[in-house]
Protein backbone atom coordinates (compact mmCIF):
# COMPACT_ATOMS: atom_id res chain seq x y z
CA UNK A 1 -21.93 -12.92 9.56
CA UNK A 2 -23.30 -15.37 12.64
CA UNK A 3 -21.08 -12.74 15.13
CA UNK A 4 -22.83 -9.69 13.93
CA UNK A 5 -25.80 -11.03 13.69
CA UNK A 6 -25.09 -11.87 17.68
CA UNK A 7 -24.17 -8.65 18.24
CA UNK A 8 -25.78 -6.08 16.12
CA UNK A 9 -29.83 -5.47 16.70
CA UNK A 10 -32.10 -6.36 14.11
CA UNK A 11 -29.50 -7.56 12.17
CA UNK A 12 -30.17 -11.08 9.85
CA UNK A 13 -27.42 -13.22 8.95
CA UNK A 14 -29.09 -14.41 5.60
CA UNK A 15 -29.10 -10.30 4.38
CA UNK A 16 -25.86 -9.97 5.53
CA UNK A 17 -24.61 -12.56 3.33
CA UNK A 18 -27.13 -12.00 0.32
CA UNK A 19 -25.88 -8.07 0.44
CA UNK A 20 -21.55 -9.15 0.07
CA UNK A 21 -22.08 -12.25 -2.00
CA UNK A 22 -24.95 -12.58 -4.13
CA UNK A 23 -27.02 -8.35 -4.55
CA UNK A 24 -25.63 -6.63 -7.58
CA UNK A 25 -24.35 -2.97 -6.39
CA UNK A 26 -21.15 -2.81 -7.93
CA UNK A 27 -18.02 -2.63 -6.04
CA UNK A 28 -15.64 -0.41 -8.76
CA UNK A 29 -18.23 2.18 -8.57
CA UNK A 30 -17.37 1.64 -4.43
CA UNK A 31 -13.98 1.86 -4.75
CA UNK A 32 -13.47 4.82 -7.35
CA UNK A 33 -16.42 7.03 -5.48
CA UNK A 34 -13.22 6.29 -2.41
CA UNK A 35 -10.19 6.94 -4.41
CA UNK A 36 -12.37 10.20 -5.46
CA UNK A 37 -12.86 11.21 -1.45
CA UNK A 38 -9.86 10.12 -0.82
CA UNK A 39 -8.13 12.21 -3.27
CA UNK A 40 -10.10 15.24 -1.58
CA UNK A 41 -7.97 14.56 1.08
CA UNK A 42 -4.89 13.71 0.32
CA UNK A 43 -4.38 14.70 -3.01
CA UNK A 44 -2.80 17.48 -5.16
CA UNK A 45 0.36 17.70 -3.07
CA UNK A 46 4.00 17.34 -4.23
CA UNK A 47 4.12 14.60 -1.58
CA UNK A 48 1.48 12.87 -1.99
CA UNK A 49 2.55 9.42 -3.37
CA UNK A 50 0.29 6.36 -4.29
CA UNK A 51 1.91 3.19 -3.11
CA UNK A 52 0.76 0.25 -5.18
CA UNK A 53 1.65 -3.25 -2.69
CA UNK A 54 0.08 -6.94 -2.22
CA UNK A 55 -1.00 -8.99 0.69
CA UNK A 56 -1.88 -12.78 1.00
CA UNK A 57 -5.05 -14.11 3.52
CA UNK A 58 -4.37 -17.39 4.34
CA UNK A 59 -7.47 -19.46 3.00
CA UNK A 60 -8.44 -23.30 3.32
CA UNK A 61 -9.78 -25.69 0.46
CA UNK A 62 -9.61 -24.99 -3.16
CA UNK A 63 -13.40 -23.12 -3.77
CA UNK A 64 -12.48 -19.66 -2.86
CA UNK A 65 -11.82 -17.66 -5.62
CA UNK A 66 -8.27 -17.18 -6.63
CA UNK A 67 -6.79 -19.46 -3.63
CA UNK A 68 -3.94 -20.97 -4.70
CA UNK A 69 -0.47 -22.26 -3.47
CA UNK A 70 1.41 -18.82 -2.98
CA UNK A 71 3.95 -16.53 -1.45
CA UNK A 72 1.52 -14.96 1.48
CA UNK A 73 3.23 -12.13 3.55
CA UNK A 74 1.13 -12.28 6.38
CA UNK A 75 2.49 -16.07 7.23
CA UNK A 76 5.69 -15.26 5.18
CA UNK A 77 5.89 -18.24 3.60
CA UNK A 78 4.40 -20.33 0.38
CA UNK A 79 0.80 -20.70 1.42
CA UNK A 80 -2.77 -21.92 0.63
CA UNK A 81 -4.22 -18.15 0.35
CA UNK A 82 -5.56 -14.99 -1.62
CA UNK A 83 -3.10 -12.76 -3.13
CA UNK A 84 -4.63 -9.04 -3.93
CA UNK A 85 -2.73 -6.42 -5.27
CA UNK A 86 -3.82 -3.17 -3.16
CA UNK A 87 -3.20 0.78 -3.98
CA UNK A 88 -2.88 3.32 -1.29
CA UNK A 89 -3.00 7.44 -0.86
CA UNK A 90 -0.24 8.61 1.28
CA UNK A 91 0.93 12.18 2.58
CA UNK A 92 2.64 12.20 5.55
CA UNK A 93 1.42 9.98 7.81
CA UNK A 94 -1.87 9.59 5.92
CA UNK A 95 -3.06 6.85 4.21
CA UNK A 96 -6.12 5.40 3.05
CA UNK A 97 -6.81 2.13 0.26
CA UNK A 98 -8.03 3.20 -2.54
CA UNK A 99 -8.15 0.07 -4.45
CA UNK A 100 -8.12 -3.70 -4.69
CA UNK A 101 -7.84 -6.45 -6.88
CA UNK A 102 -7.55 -9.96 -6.76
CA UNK A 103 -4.86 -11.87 -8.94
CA UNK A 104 -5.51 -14.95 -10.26
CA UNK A 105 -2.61 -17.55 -10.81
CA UNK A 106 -2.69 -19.51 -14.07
CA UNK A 107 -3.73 -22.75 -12.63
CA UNK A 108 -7.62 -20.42 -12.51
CA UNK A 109 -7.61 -18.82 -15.82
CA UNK A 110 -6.64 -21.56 -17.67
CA UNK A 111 -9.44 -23.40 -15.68
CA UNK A 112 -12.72 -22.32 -17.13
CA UNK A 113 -15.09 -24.02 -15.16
CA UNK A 114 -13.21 -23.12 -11.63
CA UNK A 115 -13.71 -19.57 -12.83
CA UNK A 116 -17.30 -20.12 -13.70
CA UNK A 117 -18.48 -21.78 -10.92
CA UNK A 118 -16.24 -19.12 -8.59
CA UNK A 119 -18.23 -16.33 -10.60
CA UNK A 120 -15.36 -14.75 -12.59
CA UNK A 121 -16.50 -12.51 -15.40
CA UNK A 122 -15.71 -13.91 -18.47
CA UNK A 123 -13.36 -10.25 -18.87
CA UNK A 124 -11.45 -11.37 -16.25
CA UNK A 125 -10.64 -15.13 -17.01
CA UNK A 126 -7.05 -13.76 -18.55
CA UNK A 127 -4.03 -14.29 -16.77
CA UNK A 128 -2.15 -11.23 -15.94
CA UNK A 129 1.10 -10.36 -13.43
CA UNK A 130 0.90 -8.77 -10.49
CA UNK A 131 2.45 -6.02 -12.69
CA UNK A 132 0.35 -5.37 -15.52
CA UNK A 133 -2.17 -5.10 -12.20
CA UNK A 134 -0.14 -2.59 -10.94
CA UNK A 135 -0.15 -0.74 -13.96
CA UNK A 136 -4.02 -1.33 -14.43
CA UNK A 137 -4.68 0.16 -10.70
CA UNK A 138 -2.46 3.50 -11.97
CA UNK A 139 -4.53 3.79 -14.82
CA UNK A 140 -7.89 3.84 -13.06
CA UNK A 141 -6.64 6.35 -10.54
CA UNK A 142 -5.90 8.44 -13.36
CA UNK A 143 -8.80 7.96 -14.80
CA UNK A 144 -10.84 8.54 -11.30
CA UNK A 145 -8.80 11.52 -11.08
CA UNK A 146 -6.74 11.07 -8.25
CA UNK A 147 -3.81 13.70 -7.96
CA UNK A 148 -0.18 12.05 -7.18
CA UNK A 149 3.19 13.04 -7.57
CA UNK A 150 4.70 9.62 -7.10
CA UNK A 151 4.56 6.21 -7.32
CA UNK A 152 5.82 3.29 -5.42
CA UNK A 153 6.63 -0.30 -4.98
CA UNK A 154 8.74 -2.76 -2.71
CA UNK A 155 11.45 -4.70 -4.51
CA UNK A 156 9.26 -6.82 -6.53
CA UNK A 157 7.44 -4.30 -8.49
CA UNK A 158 10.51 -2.34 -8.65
CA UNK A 159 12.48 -4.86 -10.16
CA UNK A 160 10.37 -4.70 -13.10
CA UNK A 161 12.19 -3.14 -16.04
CA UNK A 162 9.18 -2.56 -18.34
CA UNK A 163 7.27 -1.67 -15.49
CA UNK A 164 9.56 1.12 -14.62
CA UNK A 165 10.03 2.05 -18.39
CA UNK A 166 6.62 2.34 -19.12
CA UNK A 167 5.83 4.44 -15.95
CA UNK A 168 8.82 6.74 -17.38
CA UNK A 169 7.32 7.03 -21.12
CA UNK A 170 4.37 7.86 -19.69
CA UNK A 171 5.36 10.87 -17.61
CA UNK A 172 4.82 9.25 -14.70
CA UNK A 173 7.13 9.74 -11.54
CA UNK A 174 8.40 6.36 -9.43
CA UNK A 175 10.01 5.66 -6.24
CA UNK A 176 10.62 1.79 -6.60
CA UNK A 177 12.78 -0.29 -4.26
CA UNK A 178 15.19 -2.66 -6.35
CA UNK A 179 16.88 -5.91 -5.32
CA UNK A 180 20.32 -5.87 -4.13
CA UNK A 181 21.49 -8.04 -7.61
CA UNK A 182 19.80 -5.30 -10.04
CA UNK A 183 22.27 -4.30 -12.56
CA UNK A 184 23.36 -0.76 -13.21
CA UNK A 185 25.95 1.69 -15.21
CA UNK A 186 27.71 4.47 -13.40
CA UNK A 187 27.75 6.19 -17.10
CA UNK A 188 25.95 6.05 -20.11
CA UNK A 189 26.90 2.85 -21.81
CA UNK A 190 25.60 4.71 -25.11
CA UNK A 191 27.58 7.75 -25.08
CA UNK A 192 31.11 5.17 -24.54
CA UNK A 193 32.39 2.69 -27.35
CA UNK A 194 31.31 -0.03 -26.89
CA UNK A 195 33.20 -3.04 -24.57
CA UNK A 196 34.22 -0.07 -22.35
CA UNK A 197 31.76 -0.01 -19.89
CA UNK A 198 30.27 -3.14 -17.62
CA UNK A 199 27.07 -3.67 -15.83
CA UNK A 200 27.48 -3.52 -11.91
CA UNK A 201 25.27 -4.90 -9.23
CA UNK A 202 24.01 -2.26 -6.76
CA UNK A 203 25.69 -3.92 -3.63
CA UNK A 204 28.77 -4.74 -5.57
CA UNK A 205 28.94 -0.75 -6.02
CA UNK A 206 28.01 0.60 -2.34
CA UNK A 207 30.19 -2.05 -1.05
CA UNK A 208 33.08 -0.23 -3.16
CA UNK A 209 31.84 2.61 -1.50
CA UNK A 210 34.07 4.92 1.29
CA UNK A 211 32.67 5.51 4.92
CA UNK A 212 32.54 8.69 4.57
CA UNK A 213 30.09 8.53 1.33
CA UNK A 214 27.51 7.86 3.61
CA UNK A 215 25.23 10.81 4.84
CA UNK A 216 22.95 10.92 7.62
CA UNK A 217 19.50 12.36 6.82
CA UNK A 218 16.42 12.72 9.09
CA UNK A 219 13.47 11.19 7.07
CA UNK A 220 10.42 12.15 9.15
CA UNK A 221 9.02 12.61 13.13
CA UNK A 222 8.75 9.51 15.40
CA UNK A 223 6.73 9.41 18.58
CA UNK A 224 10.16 9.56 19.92
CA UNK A 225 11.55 12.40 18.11
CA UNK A 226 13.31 12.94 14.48
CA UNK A 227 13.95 9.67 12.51
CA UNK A 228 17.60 9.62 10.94
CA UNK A 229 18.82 6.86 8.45
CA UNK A 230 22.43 6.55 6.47
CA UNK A 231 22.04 7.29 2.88
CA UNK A 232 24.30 7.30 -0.53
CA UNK A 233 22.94 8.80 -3.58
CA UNK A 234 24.27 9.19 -7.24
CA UNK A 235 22.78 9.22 -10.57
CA UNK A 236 22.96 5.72 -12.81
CA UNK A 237 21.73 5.16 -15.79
CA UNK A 238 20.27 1.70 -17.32
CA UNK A 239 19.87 0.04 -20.90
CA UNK A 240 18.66 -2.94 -21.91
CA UNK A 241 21.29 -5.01 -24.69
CA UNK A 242 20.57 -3.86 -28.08
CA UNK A 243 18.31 -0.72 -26.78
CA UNK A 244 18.58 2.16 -28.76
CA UNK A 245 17.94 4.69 -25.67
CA UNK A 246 19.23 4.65 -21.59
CA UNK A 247 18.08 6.06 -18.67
CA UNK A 248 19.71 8.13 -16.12
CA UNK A 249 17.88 7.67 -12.99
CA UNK A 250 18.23 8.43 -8.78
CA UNK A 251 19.80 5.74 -6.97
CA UNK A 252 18.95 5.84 -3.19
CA UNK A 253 20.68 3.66 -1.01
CA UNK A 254 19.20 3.25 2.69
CA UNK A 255 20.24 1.70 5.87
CA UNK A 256 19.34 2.08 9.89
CA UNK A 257 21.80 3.74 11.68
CA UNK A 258 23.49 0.93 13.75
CA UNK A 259 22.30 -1.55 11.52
CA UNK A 260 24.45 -1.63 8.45
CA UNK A 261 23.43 -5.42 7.13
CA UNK A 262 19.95 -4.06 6.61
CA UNK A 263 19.83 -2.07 3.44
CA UNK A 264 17.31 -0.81 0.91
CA UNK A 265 17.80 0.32 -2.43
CA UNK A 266 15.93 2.42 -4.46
CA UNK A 267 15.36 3.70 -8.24
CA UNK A 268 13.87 6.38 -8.95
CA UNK A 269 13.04 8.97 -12.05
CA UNK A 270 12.55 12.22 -10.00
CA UNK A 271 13.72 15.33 -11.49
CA UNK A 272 17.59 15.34 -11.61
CA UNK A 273 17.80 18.95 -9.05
CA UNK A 274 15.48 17.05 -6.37
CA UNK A 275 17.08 16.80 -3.44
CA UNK A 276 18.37 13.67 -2.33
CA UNK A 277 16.02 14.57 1.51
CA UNK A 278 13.46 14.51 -0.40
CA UNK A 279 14.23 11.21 -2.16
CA UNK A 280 14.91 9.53 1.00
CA UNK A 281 11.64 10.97 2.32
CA UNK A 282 9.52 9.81 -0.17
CA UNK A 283 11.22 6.18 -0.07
CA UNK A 284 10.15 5.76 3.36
CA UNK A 285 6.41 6.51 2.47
CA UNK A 286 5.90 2.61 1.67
CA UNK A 287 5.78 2.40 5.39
CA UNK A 288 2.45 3.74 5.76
CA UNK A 289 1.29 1.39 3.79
CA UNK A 290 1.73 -1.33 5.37
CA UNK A 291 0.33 0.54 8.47
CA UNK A 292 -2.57 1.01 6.62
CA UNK A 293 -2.61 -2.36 5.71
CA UNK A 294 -2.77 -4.07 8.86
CA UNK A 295 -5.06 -1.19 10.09
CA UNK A 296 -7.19 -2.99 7.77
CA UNK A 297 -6.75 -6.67 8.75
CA UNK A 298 -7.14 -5.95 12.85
CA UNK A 299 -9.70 -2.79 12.52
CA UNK A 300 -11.57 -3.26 9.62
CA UNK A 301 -12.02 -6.56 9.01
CA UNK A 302 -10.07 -7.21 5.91
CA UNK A 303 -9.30 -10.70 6.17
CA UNK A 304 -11.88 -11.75 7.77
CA UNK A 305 -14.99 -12.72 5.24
CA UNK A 306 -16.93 -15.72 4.70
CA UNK A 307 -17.48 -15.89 1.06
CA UNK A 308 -15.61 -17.78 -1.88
CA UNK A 309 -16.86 -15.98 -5.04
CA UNK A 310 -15.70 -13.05 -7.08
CA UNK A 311 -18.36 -10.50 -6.53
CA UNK A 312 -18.21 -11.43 -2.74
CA UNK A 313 -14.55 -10.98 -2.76
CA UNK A 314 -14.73 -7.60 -4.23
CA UNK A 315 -17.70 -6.62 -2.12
CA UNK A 316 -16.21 -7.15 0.83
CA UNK A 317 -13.23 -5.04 -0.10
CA UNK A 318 -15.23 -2.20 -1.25
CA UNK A 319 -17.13 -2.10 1.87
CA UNK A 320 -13.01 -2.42 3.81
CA UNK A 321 -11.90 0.62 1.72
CA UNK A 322 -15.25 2.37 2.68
CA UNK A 323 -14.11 1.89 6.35
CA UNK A 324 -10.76 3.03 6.20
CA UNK A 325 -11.67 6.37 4.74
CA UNK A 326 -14.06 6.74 7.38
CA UNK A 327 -11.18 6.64 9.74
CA UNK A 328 -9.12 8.75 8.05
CA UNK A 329 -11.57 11.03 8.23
CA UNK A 330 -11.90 11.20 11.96
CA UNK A 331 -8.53 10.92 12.36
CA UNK A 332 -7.96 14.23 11.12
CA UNK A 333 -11.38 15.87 12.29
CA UNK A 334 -9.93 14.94 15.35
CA UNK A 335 -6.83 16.53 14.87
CA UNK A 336 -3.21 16.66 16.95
CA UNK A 337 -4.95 17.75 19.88
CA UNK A 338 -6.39 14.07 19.58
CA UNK A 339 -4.38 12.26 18.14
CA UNK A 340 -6.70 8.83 17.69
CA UNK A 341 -5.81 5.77 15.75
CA UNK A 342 -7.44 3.30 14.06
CA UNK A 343 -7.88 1.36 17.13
CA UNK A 344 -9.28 3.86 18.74
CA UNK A 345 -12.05 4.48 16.66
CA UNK A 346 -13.14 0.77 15.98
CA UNK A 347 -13.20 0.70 19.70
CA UNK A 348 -15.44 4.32 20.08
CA UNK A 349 -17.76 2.16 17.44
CA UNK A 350 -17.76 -0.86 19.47
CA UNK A 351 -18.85 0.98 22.52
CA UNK A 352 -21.53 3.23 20.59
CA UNK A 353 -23.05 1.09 18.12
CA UNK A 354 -23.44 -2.73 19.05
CA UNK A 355 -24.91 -1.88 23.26
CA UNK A 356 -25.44 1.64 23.21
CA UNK A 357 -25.19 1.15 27.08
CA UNK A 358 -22.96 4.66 27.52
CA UNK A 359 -23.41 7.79 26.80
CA UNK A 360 -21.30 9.79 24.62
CA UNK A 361 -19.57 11.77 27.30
CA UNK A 362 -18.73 8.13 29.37
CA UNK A 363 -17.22 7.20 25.48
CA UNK A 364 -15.25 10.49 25.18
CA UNK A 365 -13.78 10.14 29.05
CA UNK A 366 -12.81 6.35 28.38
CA UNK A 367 -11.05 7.28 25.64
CA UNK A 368 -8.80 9.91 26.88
CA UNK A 369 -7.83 7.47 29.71
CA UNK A 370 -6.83 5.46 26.74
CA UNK A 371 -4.96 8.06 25.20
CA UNK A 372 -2.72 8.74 28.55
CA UNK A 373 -2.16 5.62 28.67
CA UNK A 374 -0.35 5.62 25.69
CA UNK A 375 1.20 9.10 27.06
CA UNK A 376 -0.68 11.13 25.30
CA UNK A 377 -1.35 14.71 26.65
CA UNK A 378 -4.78 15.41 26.61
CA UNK A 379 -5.81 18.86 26.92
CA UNK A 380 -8.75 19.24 29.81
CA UNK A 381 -12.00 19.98 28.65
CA UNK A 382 -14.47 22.39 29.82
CA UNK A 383 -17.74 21.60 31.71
CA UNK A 384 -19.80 22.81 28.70
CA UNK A 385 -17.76 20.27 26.26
């Protein structure tokens, strides 16, 4: 708040702060009115998938809501941070958040008074996993209306059972990356007498595996031409001891091309006839996800807030998913003829809003010197542009 306050004219550091922490505009209307534009979008298509991940901030002390000794991916190890489980709208190379939420760890809801004083609605002073989040951020998109044809998670969503079984009853389509011990039948252990048939790890079975199983499969354009990856695919089928019903579901099995020790696996419940391209396109779609998440951390200022309670917390998001949509939105306005990032926008907005000491044709000619840098080609424009 002190920086833009620096920076920004007529701007007051005490409004600032009374608008994220303390003024009463409420941040799920935000966040659905942007999973509603959003959904304008990028919605509606067979590819469009919403990814459903977490990421940690790394936080000091013990006042800010939900701070607790965790697993934080940004250092990568246990940490003193916030943990929020995050939902995204990808197609392509698109993507946008379209909601957050933060989880609190047990050692908060079973504290009353930490939750008061931290501002937690009495609604929300219930422990619940990072999964039944999950499954409460699909809901509201449903709800909101957004239009997806998929759903996925990284390993740790994925290895979820009931997650994956309720997504099924429901109708709903997954993409969900497994780990490497998660057990599986090569046939129906409920159509063979029982004792005949034995659980099998999915390494233990692609390491059993022949060379020549393996197919090559080009997943999507790089900046340096086609991406290819090594992939095995075969229907399994899962059930639970003493489960009266299994499920035959893809298995994709991923790995770079020169890189055999690094390996992904994947579950999915996509139609049986959908081709296994497909299946290994839409596993790779987490990626942009995590591009749009650190979009958010270095261009829109995700992690960096200075308030500790819940409303703050939540504010502050609303107003980060607010700002990514934005820039998906000039992103494609400005089309493959200009092919700007994230960067490049925060830095047009830098340049136009805080000094206002350039013009907007000095803007537009510093940043197609940007863009060559990068080797862009940008086309010439005329003198009446």
């Amino acid at each position: 708040m002190e920086r833009m306050e620096e920076i920004v004219p007529d701007a007051d550091e005490q409004s600032l702060q009374h608008f994220i922490s303390n003024s009463t505009w409420d941040a799920r209307e935000v966040m659905n009115q942007v999973a509603a534009d959003a959904d304008a979008v990028l919605g509606g298509y067979d590819d469009t998938v919403l990814v459903i991940d977490e990421s940690g901030i790394p936080k000091k002390g013990e006042n800010s809501v939900g701070v607790s000794r965790q697993y934080c991916g940004q250092t990568g190890k246990v940490d003193n941070c916030q943990v929020g489980v995050y939902a995204s709208l990808v197609r392509g190379d698109k993507a946008t958040l379209i909601d957050a939420r933060l989880f609190l760890p047990e050692r908060w809801t079973s504290d009353v008074q930490r939750c008061v004083k931290a501002g937690v609605p009495t609604e929300e002073m219930r422990f619940r996993t990072k999964h039944e989040i999950a499954l409460e951020i699909v809901q509201n998109a449903l709800e909101v209306g957004v239009r997806f044809s998929y759903i996925a998670f990284d390993g740790f969503y994925g290895s979820n059972g009931e997650l994956l079984r309720t997504l099924d009853a429901a109708g709903l389509r997954f993409v969900a990356d497994v780990h490497k011990d998660q057990l599986m039948f090569t046939e129906d252990p409920l159509k063979i007498r029982k004792g005949t048939v034995d659980a099998i790890r999915v390494d233990e079975w692609v390491a059993a595996q022949p060379h020549q199983a393996w197919r090559r499969v080009t997943i999507r354009k790089g900046t340096k031409g086609p991406i290819e990856i090594e992939l095995l695919h075969r229907r399994v089928w899962f059930s639970k001891r003493d489960e009266s019903q299994s499920y035959c579901w893809h298995l994709i099995v991923r790995r770079e091309i020169g890189s055999k020790e690094e390996v992904k696996y994947t579950l999915s419940n996509a139609a049986p006839d959908v081709p296994r391209q497909q299946l290994a396109y839409l596993q790779g779609q987490r990626y942009w996800v995590e591009r749009c998440l650190q979009d958010a951390k270095q261009q829109a200022g995700m992690a960096d807030y200075q308030v500790r309670g819940w409303l703050g917390w939540h504010h502050h998001m609303a107003m980060v998913l607010m700002a990514m949509l934005f820039m998906l939105e000039e992103r494609i306005e400005s089309g493959d003829d200009l092919p700007v990032t994230c960067a490049d926008i925060e830095w047009v907005l830098k340049q136009m809003l805080p000094s206002r000491g350039r013009t907007e044709d000095e803007i537009l000619t510093l940043l197609e010197k940007r863009l060559r840098k990068r080797g862009v080609a940008v086309p010439a424009r005329s003198p009446s542009d």
